[in-house]
Protein backbone atom coordinates (compact mmCIF):
# COMPACT_ATOMS: atom_id res chain seq x y z
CA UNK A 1 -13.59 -74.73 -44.69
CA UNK A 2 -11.09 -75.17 -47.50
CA UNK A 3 -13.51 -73.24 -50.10
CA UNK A 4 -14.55 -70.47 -47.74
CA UNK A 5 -10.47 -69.91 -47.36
CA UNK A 6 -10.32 -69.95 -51.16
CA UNK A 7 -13.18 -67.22 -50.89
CA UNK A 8 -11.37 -65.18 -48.58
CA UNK A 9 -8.11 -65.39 -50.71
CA UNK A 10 -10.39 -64.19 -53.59
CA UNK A 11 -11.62 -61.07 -52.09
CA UNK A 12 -8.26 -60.45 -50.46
CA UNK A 13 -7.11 -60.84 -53.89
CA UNK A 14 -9.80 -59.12 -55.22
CA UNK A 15 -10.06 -55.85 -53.03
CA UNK A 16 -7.09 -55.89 -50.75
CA UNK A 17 -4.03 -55.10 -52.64
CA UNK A 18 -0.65 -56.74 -52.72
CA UNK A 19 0.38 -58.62 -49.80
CA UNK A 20 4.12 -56.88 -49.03
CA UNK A 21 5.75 -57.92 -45.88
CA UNK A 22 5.65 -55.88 -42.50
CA UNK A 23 7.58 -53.37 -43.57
CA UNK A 24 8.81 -53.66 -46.95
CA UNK A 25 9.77 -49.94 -48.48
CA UNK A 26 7.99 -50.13 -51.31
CA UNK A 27 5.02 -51.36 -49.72
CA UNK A 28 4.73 -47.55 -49.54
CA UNK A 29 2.53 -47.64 -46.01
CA UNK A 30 4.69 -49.13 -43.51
CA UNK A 31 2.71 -52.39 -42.48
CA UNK A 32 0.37 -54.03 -44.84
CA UNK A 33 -1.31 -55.20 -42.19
CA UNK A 34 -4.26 -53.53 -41.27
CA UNK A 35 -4.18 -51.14 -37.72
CA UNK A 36 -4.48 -53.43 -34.77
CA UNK A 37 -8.13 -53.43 -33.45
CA UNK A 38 -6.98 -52.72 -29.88
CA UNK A 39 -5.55 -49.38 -30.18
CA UNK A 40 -7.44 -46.62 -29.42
CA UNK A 41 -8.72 -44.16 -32.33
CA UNK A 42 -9.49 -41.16 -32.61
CA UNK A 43 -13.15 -39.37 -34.49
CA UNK A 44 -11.96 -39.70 -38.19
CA UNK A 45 -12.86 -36.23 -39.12
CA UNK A 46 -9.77 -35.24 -36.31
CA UNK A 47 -7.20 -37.84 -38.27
CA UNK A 48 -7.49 -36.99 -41.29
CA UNK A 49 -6.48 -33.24 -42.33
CA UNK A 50 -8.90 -31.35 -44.66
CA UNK A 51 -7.22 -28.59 -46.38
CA UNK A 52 -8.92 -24.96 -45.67
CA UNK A 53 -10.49 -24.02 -49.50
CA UNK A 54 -13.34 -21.77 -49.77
CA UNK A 55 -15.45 -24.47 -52.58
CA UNK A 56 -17.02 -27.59 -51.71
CA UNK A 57 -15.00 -30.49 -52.65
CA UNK A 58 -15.92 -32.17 -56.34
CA UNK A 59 -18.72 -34.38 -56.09
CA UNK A 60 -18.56 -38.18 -56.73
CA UNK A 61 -19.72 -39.47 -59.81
CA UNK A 62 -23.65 -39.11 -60.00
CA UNK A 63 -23.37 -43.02 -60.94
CA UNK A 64 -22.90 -43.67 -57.94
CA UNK A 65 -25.82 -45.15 -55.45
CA UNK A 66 -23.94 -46.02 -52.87
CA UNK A 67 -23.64 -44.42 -49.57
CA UNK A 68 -20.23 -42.03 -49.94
CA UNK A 69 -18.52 -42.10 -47.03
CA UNK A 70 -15.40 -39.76 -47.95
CA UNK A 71 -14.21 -38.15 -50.70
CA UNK A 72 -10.49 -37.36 -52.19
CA UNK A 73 -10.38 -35.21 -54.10
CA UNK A 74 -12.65 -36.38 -56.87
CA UNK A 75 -12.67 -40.10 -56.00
CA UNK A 76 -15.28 -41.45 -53.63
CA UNK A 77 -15.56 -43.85 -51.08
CA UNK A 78 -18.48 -45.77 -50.60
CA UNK A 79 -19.56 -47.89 -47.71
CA UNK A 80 -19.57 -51.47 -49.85
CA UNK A 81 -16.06 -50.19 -50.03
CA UNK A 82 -15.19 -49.89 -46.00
CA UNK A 83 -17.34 -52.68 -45.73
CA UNK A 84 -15.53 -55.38 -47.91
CA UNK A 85 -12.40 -54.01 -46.06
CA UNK A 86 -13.27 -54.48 -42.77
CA UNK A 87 -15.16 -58.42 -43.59
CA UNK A 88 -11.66 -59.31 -44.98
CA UNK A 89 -9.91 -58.36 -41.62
CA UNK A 90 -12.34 -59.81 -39.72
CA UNK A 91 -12.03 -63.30 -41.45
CA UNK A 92 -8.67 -63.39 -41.22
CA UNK A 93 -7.77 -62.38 -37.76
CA UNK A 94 -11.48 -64.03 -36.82
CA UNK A 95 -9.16 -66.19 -34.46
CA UNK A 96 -8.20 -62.73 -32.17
CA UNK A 97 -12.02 -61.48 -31.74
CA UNK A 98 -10.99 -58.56 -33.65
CA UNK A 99 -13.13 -55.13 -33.03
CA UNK A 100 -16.15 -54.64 -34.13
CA UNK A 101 -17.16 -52.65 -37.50
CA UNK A 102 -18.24 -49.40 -36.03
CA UNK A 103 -14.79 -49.23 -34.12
CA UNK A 104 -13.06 -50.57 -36.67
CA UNK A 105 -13.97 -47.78 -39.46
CA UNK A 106 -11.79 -44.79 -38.32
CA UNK A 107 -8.85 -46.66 -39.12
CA UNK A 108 -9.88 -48.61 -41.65
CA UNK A 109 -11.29 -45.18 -43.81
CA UNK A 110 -8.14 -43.11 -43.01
CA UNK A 111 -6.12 -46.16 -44.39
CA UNK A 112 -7.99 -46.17 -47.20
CA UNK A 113 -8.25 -42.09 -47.94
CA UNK A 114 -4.33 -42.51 -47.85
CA UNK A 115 -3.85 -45.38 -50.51
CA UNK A 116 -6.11 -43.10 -52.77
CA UNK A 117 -4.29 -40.39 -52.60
CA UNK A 118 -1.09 -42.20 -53.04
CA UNK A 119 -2.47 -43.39 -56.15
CA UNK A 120 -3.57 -39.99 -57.69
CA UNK A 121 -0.18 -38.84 -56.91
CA UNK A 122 0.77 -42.25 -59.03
CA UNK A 123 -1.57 -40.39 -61.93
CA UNK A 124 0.25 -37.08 -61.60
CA UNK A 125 3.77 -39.00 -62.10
CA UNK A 126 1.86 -40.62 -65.48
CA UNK A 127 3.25 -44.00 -63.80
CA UNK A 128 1.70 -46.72 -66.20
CA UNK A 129 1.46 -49.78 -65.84
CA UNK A 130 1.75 -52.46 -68.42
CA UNK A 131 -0.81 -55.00 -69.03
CA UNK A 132 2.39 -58.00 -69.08
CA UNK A 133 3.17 -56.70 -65.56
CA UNK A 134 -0.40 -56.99 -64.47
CA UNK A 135 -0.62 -60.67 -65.79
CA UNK A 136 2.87 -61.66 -64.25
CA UNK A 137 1.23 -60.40 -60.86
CA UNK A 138 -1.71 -62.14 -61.25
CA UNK A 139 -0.06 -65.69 -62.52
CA UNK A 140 2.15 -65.52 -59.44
CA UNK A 141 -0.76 -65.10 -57.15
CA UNK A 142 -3.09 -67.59 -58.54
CA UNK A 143 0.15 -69.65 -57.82
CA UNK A 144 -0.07 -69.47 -54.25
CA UNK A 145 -3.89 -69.98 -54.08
CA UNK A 146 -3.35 -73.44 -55.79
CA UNK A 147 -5.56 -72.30 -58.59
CA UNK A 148 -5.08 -74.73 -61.51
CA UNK A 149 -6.56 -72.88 -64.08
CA UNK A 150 -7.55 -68.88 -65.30
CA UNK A 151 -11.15 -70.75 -65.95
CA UNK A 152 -11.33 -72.03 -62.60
CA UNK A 153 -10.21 -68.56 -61.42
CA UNK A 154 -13.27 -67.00 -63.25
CA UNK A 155 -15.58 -69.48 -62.05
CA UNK A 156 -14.57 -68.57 -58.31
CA UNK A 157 -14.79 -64.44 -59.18
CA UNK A 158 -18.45 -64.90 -60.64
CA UNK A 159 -19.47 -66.98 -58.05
CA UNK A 160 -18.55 -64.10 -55.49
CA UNK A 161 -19.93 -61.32 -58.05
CA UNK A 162 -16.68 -60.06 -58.72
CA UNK A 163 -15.06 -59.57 -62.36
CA UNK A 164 -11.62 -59.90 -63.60
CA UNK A 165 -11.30 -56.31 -64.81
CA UNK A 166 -12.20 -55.31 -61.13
CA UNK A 167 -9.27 -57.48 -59.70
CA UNK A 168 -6.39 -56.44 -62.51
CA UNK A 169 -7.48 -52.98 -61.49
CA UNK A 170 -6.85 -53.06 -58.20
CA UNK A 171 -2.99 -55.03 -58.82
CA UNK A 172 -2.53 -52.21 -61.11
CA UNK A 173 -3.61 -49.65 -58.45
CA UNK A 174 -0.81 -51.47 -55.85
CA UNK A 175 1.80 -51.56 -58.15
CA UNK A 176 1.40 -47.98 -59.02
CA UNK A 177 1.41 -46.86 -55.22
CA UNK A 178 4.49 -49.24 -54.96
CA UNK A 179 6.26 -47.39 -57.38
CA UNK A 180 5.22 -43.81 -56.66
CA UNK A 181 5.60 -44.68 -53.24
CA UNK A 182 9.51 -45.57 -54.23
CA UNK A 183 9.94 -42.77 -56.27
CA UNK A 184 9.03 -39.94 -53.61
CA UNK A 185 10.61 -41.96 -50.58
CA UNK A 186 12.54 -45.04 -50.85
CA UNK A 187 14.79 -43.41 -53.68
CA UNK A 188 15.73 -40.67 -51.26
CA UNK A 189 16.86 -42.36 -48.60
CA UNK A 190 20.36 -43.13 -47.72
CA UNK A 191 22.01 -44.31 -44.61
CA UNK A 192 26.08 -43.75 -44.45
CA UNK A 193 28.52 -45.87 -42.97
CA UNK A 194 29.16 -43.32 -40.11
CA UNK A 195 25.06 -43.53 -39.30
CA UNK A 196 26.18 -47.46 -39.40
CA UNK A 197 29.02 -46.88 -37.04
CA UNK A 198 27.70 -43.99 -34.87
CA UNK A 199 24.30 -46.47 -33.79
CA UNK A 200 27.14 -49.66 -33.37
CA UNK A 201 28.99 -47.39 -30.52
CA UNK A 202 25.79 -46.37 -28.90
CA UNK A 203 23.94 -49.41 -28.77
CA UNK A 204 27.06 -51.72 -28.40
CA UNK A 205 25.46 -53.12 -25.05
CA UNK A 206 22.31 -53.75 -26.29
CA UNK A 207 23.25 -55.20 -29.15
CA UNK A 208 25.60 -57.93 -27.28
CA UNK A 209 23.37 -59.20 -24.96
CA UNK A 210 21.76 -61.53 -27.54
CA UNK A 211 25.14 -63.18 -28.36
CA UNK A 212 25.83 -65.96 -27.27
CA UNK A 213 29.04 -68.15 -25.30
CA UNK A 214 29.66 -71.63 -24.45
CA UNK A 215 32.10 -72.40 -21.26
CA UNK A 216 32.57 -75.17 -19.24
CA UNK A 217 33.14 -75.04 -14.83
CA UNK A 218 34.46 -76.41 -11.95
CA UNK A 219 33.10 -75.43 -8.53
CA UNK A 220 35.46 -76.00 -5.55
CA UNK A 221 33.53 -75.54 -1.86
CA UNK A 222 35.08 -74.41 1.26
CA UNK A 223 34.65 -77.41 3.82
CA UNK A 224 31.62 -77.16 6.81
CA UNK A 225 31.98 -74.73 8.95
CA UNK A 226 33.24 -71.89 6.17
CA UNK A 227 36.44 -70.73 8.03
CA UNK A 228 39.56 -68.99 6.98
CA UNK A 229 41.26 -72.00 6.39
CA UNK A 230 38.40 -73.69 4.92
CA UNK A 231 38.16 -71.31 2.24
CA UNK A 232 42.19 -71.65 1.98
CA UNK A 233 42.05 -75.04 1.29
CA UNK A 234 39.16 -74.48 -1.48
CA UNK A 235 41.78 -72.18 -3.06
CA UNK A 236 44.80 -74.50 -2.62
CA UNK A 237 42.68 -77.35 -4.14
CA UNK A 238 41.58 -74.85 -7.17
CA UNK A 239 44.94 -73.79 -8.22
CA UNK A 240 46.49 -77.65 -8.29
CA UNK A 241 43.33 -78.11 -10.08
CA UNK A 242 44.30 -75.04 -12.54
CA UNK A 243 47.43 -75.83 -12.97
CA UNK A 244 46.44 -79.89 -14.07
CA UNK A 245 44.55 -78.17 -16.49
CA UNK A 246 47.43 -75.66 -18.12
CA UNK A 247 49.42 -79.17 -18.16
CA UNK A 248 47.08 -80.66 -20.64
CA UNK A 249 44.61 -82.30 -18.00
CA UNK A 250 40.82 -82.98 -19.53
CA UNK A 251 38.49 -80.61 -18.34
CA UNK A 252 35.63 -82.20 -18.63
CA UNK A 253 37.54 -85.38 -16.61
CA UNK A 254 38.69 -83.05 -13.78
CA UNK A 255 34.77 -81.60 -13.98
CA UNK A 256 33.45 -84.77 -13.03
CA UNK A 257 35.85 -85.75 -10.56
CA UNK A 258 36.31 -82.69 -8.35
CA UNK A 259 33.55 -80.35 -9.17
CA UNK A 260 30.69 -79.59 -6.69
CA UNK A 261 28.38 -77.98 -8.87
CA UNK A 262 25.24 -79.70 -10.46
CA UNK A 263 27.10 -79.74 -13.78
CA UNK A 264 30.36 -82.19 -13.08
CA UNK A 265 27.83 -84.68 -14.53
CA UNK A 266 28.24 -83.62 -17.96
CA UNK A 267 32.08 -82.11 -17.66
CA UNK A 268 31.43 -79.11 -15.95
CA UNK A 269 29.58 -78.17 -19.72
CA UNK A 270 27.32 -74.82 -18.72
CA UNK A 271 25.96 -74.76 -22.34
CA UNK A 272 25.19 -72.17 -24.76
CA UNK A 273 24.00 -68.85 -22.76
CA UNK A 274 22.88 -65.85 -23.85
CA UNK A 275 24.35 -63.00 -22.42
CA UNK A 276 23.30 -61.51 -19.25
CA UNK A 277 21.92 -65.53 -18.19
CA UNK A 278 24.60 -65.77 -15.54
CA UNK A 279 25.44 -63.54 -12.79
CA UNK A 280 27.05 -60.61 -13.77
CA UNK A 281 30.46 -61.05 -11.80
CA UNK A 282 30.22 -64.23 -13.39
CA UNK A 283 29.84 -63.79 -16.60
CA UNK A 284 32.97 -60.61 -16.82
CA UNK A 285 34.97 -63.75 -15.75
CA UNK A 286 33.81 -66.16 -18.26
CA UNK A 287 34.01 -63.03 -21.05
CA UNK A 288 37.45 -61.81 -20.07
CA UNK A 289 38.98 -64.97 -21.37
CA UNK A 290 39.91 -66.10 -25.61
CA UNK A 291 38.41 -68.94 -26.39
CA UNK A 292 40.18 -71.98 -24.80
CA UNK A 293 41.38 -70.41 -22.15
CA UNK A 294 41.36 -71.50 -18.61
CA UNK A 295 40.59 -68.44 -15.84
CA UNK A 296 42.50 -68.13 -12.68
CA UNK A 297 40.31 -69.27 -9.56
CA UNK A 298 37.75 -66.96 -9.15
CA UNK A 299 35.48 -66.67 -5.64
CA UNK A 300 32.64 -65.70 -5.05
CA UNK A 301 30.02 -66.26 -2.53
CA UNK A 302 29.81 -70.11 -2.81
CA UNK A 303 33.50 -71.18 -3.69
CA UNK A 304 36.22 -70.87 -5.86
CA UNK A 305 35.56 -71.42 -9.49
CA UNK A 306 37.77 -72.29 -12.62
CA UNK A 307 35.99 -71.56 -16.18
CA UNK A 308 37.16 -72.62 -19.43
CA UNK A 309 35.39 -70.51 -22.15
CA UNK A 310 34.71 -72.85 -24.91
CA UNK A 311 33.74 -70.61 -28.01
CA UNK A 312 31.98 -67.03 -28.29
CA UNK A 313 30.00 -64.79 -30.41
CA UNK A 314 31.55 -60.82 -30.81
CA UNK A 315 30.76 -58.02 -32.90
CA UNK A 316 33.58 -58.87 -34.90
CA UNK A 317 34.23 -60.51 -38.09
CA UNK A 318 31.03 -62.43 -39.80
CA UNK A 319 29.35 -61.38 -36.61
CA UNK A 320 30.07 -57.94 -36.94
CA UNK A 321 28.73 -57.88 -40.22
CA UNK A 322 25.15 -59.50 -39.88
CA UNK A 323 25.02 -56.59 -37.06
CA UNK A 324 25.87 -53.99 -39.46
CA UNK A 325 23.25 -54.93 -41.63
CA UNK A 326 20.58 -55.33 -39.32
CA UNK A 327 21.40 -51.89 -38.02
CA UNK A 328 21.79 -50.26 -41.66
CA UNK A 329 17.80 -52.02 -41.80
CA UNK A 330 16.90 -49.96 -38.83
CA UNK A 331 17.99 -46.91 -39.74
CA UNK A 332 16.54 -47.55 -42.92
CA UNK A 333 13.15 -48.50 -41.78
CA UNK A 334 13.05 -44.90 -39.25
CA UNK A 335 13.78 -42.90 -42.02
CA UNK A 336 11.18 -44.30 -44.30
CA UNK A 337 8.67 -44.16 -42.00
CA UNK A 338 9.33 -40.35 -40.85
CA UNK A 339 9.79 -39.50 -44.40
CA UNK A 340 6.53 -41.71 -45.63
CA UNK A 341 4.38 -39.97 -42.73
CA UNK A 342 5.68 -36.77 -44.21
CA UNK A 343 5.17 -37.50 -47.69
CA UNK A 344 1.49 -38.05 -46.68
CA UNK A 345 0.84 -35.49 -44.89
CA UNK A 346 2.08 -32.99 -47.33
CA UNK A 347 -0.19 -34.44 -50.45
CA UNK A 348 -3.06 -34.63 -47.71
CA UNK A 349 -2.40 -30.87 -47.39
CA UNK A 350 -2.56 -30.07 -50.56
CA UNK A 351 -5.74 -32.25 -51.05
CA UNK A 352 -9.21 -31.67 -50.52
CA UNK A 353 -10.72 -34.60 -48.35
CA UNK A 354 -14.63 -34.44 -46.88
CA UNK A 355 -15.18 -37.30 -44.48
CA UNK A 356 -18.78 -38.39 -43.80
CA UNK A 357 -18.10 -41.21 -41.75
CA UNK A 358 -20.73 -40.33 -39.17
CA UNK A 359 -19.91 -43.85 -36.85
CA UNK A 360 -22.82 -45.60 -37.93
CA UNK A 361 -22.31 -48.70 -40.84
């Protein structure tokens, strides 16, 4: 097991490009991870556009044997190419029961016709990369695989039929669609304070309800019967229980000795809750209040109840500014993403693509 994961870090190494996280800008694709095998795709000929020219696109190199299955302008894309793509996904996500091949190629081949022609737009910019920036790439991934030595490293590529030229080409190919990829997007993209602001105000509600409050309770029960003066004495007994409370009295004492509810075991201590846990009516008591302070009786259908709220979280402060930067990441990540998908589909335009994937591997 532990050297056919070292083989399948080698060929992800190898063939699959740098490993960015889910969305990372200069990732320059949105997800690195492959398209999920579950979602349905479209004949590959409809998703990728082929730009209207009245020639034949360039043919691939006559060195080449194997089978073409697209080509970009003039680089080709063979099936050992598709192929090594797809066995890398299916080993790692071999867990899942991912898709097979045949339905797995649409995706796969689009994915792949747009990383080459984010790399010949690389070539147009004349980004180049140095050979010390390959190496540092390649030292710091070795590092992860637990590879001990550049010898060892070797050992494992020939053993797989792979070369080292073949894998510093491809980390030079990533880093160049990294950097194009930040040049003609990320680099363009700005969000403003009142963007900031302007999502805050609209999505105030939504963005509350995962905060969180701790408050402590006292539940006070009309006697049998529920009558008028039942439910008066509740209240009587409630407000002398209040006003022990505003005199210093222990809450968590008075809890245990006059609450009715489950909790006057542990002080009348509800815990942390996330908003929207509780009743509504509730919770706008248990809100209303600063921390520490005590609420008048409130009733509802069960009794009369007294909360103390211990200690909240609000879109203020420290809290208001983890929010602000998790929205200014949002707003971020949509306009990368509508101006990546543009960005693509304007050098796609301008290209000339023939796809011969004809479903059959």
């Amino acid at each position: 097991m532990r050297r056919a994961l070292a083989l399948a870090a080698i060929m992800t190494l190898a063939l699959g490009g740098c490993t960015m996280p889910s969305w990372m800008p200069f990732s320059g694709g949105g997800s690195s991870k492959e398209p999920e095998p579950a979602k349905p795709v479209a004949a590959a000929t409809s998703i990728v556009p082929l730009r209207p020219a009245a020639g034949k696109p360039a043919a691939p190199d006559e060195s080449v044997t194997d089978r073409v299955l697209a080509v970009v302008n003039n680089d080709a894309i063979t099936l050992s190419d598709l192929q090594e793509a797809i066995a890398i996904y299916q080993y790692e996500n071999r867990d899942r029961g991912p898709a097979p091949a045949n339905e797995l190629a649409p995706q796969f081949l689009t994915r792949m016709i747009d990383n080459r022609l984010q790399i010949q737009e690389a070539e147009r910019e004349k980004i180049l990369i140095e050979d010390a920036e390959i190496e540092e790439e390649l030292a710091d991934r070795l590092k992860k695989m637990n590879v001990k030595s550049r010898d060892e490293f070797d050992a494992m590529l020939k053993a797989q039929g792979l070369s080292m030229e073949a894998v510093k080409r491809r980390i030079s190919d990533e880093i160049r669609r990294n950097r194009v990829v930040g040049r003609k997007v990320r680099l363009r993209i700005s969000v403003t304070e009142a963007e900031v602001t302007q999502y805050l105000e609209a999505n105030r509600a939504k963005l509350e309800t995962g905060l969180t409050y701790h408050a402590r309770h006292i539940l006070i029960l009309p006697e049998a019967g529920a009558s008028d003066a039942a439910w008066e004495n509740a209240r009587i007994r409630a407000d002398l229980i209040r006003s022990a409370l505003l005199q210093g009295g222990d809450f968590a004492e008075l809890a245990q000795q006059n609450s009715q509810d489950a909790t006057a075991r542990d002080g009348g201590d509800l815990g942390t809750l996330k908003r929207g846990e509780l009743a509504q009516d509730i919770e706008a008591q248990i809100l209303s209040l600063a921390p520490g302070e005590v609420s008048l009786p409130y009733r509802s259908a069960l009794g009369y109840h007294i909360f103390r709220l211990e200690s909240k979280d609000s879109l203020e402060g420290e809290g208001l500014t983890r929010v602000k930067a998790q929205i200014r990441e949002i707003l971020f990540r949509e306009k990368f993403d509508a101006r990546f998908d543009a960005w693509i589909k304007e050098i796609k335009q301008r290209a000339i693509i023939d796809v011969r994937l004809d479903g059959q591997l």
